[in-house]
Protein backbone atom coordinates (compact mmCIF):
# COMPACT_ATOMS: atom_id res chain seq x y z
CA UNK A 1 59.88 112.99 39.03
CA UNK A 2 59.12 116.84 38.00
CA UNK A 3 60.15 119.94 40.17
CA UNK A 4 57.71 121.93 41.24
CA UNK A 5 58.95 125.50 43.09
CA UNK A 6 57.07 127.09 45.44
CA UNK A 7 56.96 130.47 47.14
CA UNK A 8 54.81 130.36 50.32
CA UNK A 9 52.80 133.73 50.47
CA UNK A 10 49.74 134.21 52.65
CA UNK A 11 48.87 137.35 51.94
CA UNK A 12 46.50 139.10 49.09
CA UNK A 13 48.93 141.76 48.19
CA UNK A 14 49.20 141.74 44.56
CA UNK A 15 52.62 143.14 44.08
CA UNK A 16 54.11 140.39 45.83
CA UNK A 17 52.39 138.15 44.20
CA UNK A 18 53.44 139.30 41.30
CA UNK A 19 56.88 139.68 42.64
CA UNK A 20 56.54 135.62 43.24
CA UNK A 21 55.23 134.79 40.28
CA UNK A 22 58.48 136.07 38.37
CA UNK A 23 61.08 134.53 40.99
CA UNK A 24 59.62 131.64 40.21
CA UNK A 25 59.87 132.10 36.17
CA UNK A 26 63.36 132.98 36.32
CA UNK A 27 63.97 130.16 38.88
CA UNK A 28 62.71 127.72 35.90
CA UNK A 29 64.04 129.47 33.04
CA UNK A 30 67.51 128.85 34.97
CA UNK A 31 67.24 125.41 35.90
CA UNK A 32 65.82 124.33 32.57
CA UNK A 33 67.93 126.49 30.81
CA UNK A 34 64.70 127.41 28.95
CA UNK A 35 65.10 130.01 26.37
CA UNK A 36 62.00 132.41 24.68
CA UNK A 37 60.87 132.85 21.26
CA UNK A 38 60.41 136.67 20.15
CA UNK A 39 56.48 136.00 20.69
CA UNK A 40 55.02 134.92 24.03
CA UNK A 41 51.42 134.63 24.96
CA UNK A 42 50.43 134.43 28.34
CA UNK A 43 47.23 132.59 29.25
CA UNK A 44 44.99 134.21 31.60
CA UNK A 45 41.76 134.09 33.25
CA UNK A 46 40.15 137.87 32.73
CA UNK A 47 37.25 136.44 35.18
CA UNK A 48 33.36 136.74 34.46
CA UNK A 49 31.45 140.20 35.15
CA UNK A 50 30.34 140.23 38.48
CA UNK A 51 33.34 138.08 39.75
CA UNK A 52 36.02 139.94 41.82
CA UNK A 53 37.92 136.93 43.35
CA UNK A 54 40.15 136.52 40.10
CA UNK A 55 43.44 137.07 39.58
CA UNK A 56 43.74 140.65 39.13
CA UNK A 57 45.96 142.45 36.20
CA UNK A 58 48.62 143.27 38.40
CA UNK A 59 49.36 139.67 39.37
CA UNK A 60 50.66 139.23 35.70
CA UNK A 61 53.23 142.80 35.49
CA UNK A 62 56.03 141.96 37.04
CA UNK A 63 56.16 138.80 34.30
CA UNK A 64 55.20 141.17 30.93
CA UNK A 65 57.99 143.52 31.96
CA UNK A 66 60.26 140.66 32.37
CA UNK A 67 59.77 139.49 28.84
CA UNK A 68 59.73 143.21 27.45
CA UNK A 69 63.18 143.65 28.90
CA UNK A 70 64.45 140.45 27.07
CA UNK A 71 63.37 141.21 24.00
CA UNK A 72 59.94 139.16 23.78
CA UNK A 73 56.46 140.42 22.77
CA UNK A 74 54.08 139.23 25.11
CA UNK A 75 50.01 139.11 24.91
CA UNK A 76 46.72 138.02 26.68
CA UNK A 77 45.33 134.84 24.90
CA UNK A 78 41.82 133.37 25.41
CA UNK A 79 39.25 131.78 24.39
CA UNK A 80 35.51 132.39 24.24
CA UNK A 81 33.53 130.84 27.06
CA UNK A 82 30.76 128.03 26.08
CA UNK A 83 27.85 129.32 28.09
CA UNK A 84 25.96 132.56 28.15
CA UNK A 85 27.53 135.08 30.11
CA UNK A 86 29.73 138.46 29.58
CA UNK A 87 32.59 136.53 27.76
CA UNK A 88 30.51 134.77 25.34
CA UNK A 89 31.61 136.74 21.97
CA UNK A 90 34.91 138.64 21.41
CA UNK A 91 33.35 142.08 21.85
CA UNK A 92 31.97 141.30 24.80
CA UNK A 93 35.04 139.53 25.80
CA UNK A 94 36.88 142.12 25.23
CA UNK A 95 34.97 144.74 27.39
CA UNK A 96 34.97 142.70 30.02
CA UNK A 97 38.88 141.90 30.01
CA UNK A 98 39.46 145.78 29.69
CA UNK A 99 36.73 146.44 32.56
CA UNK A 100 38.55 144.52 34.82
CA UNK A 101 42.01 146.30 34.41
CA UNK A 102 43.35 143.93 31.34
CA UNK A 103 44.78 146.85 29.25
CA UNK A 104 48.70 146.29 29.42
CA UNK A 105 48.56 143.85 26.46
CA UNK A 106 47.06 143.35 23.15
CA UNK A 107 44.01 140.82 23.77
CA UNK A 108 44.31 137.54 21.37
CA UNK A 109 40.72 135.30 21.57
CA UNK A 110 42.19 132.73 19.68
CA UNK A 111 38.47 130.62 18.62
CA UNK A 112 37.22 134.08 16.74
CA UNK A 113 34.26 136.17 17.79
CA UNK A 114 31.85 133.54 17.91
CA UNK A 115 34.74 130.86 19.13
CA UNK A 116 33.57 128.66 16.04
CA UNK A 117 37.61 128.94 14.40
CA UNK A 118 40.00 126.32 15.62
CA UNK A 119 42.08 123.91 14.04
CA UNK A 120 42.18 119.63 14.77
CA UNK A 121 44.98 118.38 16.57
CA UNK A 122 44.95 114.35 16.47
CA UNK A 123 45.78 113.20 20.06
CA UNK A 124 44.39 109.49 19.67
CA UNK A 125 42.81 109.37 23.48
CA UNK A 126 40.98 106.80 24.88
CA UNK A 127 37.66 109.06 24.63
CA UNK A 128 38.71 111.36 22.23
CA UNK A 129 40.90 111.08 18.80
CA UNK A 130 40.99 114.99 17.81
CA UNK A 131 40.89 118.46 19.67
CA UNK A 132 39.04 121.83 18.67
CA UNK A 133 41.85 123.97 19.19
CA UNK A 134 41.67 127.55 19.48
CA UNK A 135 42.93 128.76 15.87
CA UNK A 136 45.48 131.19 17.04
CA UNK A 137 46.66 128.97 19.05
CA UNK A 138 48.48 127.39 16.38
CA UNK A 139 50.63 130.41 16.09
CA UNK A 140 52.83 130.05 18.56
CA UNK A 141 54.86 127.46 19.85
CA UNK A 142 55.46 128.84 23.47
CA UNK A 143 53.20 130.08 26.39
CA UNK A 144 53.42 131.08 30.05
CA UNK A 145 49.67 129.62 31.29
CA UNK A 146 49.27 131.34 34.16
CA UNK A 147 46.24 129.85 36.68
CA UNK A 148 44.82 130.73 39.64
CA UNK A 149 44.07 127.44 41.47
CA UNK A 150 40.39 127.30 42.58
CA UNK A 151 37.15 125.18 42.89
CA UNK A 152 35.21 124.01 40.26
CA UNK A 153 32.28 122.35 40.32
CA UNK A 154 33.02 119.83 37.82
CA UNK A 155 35.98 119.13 37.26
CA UNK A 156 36.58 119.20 40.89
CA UNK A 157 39.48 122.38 40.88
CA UNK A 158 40.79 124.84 38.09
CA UNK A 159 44.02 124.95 37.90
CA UNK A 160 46.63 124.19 35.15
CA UNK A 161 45.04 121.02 33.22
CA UNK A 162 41.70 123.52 33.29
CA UNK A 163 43.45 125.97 31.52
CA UNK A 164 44.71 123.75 28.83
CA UNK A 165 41.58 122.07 28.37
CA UNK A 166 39.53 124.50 28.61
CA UNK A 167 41.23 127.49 28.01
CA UNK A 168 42.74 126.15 24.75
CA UNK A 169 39.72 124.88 23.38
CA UNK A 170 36.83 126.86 21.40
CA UNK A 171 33.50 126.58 21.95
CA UNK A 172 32.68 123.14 20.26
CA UNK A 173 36.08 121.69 22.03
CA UNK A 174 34.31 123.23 25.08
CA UNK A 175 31.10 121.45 24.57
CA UNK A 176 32.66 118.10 23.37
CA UNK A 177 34.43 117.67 26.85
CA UNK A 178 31.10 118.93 28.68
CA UNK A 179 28.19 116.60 26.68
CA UNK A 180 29.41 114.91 23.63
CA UNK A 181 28.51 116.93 20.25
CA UNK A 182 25.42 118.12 19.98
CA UNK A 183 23.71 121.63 21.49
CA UNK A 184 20.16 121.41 22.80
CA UNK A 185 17.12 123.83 22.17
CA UNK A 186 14.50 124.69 24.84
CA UNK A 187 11.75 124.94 22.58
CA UNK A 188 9.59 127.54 25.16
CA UNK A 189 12.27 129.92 24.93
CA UNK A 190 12.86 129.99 21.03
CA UNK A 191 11.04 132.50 19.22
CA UNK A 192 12.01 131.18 15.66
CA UNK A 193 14.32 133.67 14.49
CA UNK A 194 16.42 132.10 12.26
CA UNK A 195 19.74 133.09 13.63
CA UNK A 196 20.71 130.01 14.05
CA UNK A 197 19.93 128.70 10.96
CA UNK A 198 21.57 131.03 9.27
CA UNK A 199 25.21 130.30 11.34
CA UNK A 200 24.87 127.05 11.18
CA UNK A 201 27.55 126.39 8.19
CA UNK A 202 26.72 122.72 8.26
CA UNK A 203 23.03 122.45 7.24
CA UNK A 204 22.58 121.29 11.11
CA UNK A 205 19.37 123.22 12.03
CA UNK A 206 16.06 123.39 10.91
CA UNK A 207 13.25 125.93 11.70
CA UNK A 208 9.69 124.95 12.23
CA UNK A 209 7.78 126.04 15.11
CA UNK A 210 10.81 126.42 16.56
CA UNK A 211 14.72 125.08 15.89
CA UNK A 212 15.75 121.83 15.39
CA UNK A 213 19.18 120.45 15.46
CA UNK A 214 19.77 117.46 13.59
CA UNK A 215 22.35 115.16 15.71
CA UNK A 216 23.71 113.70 12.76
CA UNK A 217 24.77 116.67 10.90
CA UNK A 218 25.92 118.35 14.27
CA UNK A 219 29.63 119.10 14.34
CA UNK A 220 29.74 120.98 17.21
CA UNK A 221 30.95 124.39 16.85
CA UNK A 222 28.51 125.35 19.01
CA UNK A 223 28.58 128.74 17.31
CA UNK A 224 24.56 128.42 17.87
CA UNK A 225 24.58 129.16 21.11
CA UNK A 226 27.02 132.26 20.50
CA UNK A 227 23.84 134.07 18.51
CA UNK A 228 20.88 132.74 20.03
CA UNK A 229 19.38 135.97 21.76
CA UNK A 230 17.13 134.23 23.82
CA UNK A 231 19.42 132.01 25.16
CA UNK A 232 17.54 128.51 23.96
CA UNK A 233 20.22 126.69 22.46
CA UNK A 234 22.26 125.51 25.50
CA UNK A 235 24.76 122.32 26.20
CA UNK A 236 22.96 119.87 27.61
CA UNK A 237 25.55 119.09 30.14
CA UNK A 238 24.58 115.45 30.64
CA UNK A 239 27.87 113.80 28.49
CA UNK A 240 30.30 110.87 30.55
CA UNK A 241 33.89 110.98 31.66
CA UNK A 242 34.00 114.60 31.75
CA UNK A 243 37.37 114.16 33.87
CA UNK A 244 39.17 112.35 31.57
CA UNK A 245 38.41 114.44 28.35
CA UNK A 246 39.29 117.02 30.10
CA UNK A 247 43.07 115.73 30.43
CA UNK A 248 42.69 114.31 26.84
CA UNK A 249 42.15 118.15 25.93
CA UNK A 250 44.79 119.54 27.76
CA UNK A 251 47.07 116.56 26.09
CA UNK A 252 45.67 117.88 23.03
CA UNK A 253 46.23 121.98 23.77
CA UNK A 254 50.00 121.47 24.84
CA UNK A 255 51.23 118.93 22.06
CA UNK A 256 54.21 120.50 20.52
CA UNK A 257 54.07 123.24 22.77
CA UNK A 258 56.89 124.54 24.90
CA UNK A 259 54.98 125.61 28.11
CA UNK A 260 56.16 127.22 31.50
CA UNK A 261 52.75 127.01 33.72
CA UNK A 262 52.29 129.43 37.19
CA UNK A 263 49.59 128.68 39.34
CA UNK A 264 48.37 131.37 42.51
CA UNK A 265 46.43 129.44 45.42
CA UNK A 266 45.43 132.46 46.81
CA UNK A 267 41.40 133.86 46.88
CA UNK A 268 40.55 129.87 46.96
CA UNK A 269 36.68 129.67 46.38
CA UNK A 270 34.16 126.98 45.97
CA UNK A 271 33.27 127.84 42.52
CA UNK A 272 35.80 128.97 39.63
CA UNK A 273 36.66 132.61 37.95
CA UNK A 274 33.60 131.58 35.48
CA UNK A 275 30.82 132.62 38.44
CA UNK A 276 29.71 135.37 38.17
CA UNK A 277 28.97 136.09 41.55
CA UNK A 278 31.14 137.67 44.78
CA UNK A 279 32.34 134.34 46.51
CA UNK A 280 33.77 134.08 49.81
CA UNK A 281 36.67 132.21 50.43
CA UNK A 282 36.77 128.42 51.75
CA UNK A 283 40.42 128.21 52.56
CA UNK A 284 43.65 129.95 53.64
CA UNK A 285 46.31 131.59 50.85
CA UNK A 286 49.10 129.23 50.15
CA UNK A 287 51.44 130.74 47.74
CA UNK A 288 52.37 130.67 44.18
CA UNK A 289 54.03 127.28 42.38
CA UNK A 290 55.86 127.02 38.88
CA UNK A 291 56.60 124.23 36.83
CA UNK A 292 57.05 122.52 33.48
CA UNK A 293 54.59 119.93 34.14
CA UNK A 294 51.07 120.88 34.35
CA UNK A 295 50.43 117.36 36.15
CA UNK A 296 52.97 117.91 39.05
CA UNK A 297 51.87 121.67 38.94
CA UNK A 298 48.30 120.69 39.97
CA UNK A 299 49.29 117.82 41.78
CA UNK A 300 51.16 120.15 44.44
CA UNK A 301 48.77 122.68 44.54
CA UNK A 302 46.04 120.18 45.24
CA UNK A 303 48.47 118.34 47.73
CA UNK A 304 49.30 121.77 49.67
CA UNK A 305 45.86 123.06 49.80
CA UNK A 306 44.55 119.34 51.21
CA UNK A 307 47.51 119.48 54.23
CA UNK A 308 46.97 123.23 54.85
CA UNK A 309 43.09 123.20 55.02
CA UNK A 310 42.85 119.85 56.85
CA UNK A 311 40.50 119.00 54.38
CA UNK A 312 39.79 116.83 51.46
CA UNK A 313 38.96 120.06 48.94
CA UNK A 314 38.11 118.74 45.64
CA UNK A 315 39.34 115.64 45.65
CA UNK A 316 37.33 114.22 42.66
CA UNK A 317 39.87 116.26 40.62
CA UNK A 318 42.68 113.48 40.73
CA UNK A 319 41.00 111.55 38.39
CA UNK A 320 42.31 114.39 35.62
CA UNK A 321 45.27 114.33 36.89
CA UNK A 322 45.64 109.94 37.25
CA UNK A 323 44.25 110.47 33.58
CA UNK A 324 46.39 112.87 32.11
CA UNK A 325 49.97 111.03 33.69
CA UNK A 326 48.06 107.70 31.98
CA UNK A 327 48.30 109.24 28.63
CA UNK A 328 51.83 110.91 28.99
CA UNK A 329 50.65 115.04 29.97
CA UNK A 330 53.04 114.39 33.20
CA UNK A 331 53.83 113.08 36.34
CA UNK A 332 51.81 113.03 39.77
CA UNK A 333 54.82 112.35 41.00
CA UNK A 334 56.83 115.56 42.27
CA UNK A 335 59.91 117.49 43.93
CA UNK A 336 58.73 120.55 45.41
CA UNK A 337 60.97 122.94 45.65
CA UNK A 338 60.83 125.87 48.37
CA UNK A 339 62.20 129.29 47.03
């Protein structure tokens, strides 16, 4: 059975949130007598343009000056997003991290500026045998992954195992949970440019009237959709036991890894960081929670937001988490630990 801690705060105030989120890192550094490495990334969410419900930059300060003062470098990682949006490319990435207050850390997107770099890692799932991971990534052996705990329509919630999965993977890792391989092009929107042809490092894409991908030479990199500027190469979003590759990826992102994982139920919406709309709200804040295990991490925080709200909030999420303690990620089963 895995600890989980918890500090209960219902309040929006950032500082103390902040303020919790490091209690709670020291808590677990001293009961796991974890030590750090002299380079730490954390793993944010810098939320999409037009979003304002995501965990702001001052949520994470408290924690980088904590590392400073032991001796540990500490950075923003990420990875590129697989749809079309203001975090689709590292420049644009970029500007929107630093828009929304991201500027205490040097920025790491780990899947390069069209999130076509990662490297393989062999996880031998039941859907899946290999993971596109991020390529920086594989410089480092620790991370602090740092989640706020929200809707999603999907995968049910966002919390922990999202940020692994998704977080860790680049674009084609993205698009292998979400369809299977293969992009798709609307052929009224392409205007025949080439673009894509000339990206496309595996001979995948042909240009007639418009582009066509070839299934069978597909690897999906997905780096396509990056440089489209039209917007007519999209994931087709039809592919089958999304839930379960999704734990098979975050198996895949934290193999190896030495991970301490935070997660904020606080500014709970329908919808995750990724919409780029104002959303209101659908339950009360909680708290923050820390843990070792990513399953028991998002196990709690579903638990404690299910009691609280009275409610069955995204339920459909605990088949992740029944897949990812199937195939060794963690344990459902918990200890949760008040602070």
């Amino acid at each position: 059975m895995s600890k989980v801690y918890f500090i209960e705060n219902e309040s929006l105030n950032e500082e103390q949130l902040g303020a919790d989120a490091l209690a709670l890192l020291k808590k677990v550094v001293a009961d796991t007598g974890h030590t750090f490495e002299k380079e730490v990334p954390l793993k944010v969410h810098f939320g999409e343009k037009g979003n304002v419900t995501f965990l702001s930059a001052r949520c994470y300060e408290d924690t980088i000056a904590y590392l400073k003062d032991a001796g540990v470098a500490p950075s923003y990682i990420e990875t590129n997003v697989l749809y079309r949006g203001s975090r689709t490319t590292t420049d644009k990435h970029l500007e929107t991290a630093r828009a929304h207050g991201f500027t205490q850390l040097p920025i790491i997107i780990a899947d390069g500026d069209l999130g076509t770099e990662y490297d393989e890692v062999e996880i031998e799932g039941q859907y899946l045998k290999k993971c596109k991971i991020g390529k920086d990534y594989g410089k480092f052996n620790q991370f602090i992954v740092m989640s706020h705990f929200k809707g999603h329509i999907q995968a049910g919630f966002g919390g922990a195992l999202k940020q692994l999965a998704m977080g860790f993977a680049a674009r084609g890792g993205k698009l292998e949970q979400h369809a299977g391989i293969a992009p798709v092009v609307k052929a009224e929107k392409c205007i025949a440019c080439g673009l894509c042809v000339e990206k496309c490092d595996f001979d995948a894409i042909a240009l007639t009237d418009v582009a066509l991908i070839d299934q069978d030479k597909c690897v999906g990199c997905a780096g396509c959709i990056a440089v489209c500027p039209e917007g007519a190469i999209r994931n087709s979003w039809s592919g089958s036991n999304f839930l379960e590759k999704l734990a098979e990826y975050a198996y895949g992102a934290a193999k190896g890894k030495d991970i301490i994982y935070i997660s904020f139920i606080s500014n709970v919406t329908e919808e995750c960081d990724c919409t780029g709309i104002h959303m209101k709200p659908i339950a009360e804040n909680i708290g923050v929670l820390a843990s070792k295990d990513p399953v028991a991490l998002d196990t709690a925080c579903l638990d404690l937001l299910q009691q609280c709200s009275g409610k069955k909030l995204f339920d459909n999420g605990r088949v992740s988490l029944g897949h990812a303690e199937k195939i060794g990620l963690g344990s459902m089963a918990y200890e949760l630990v008040a602070l």
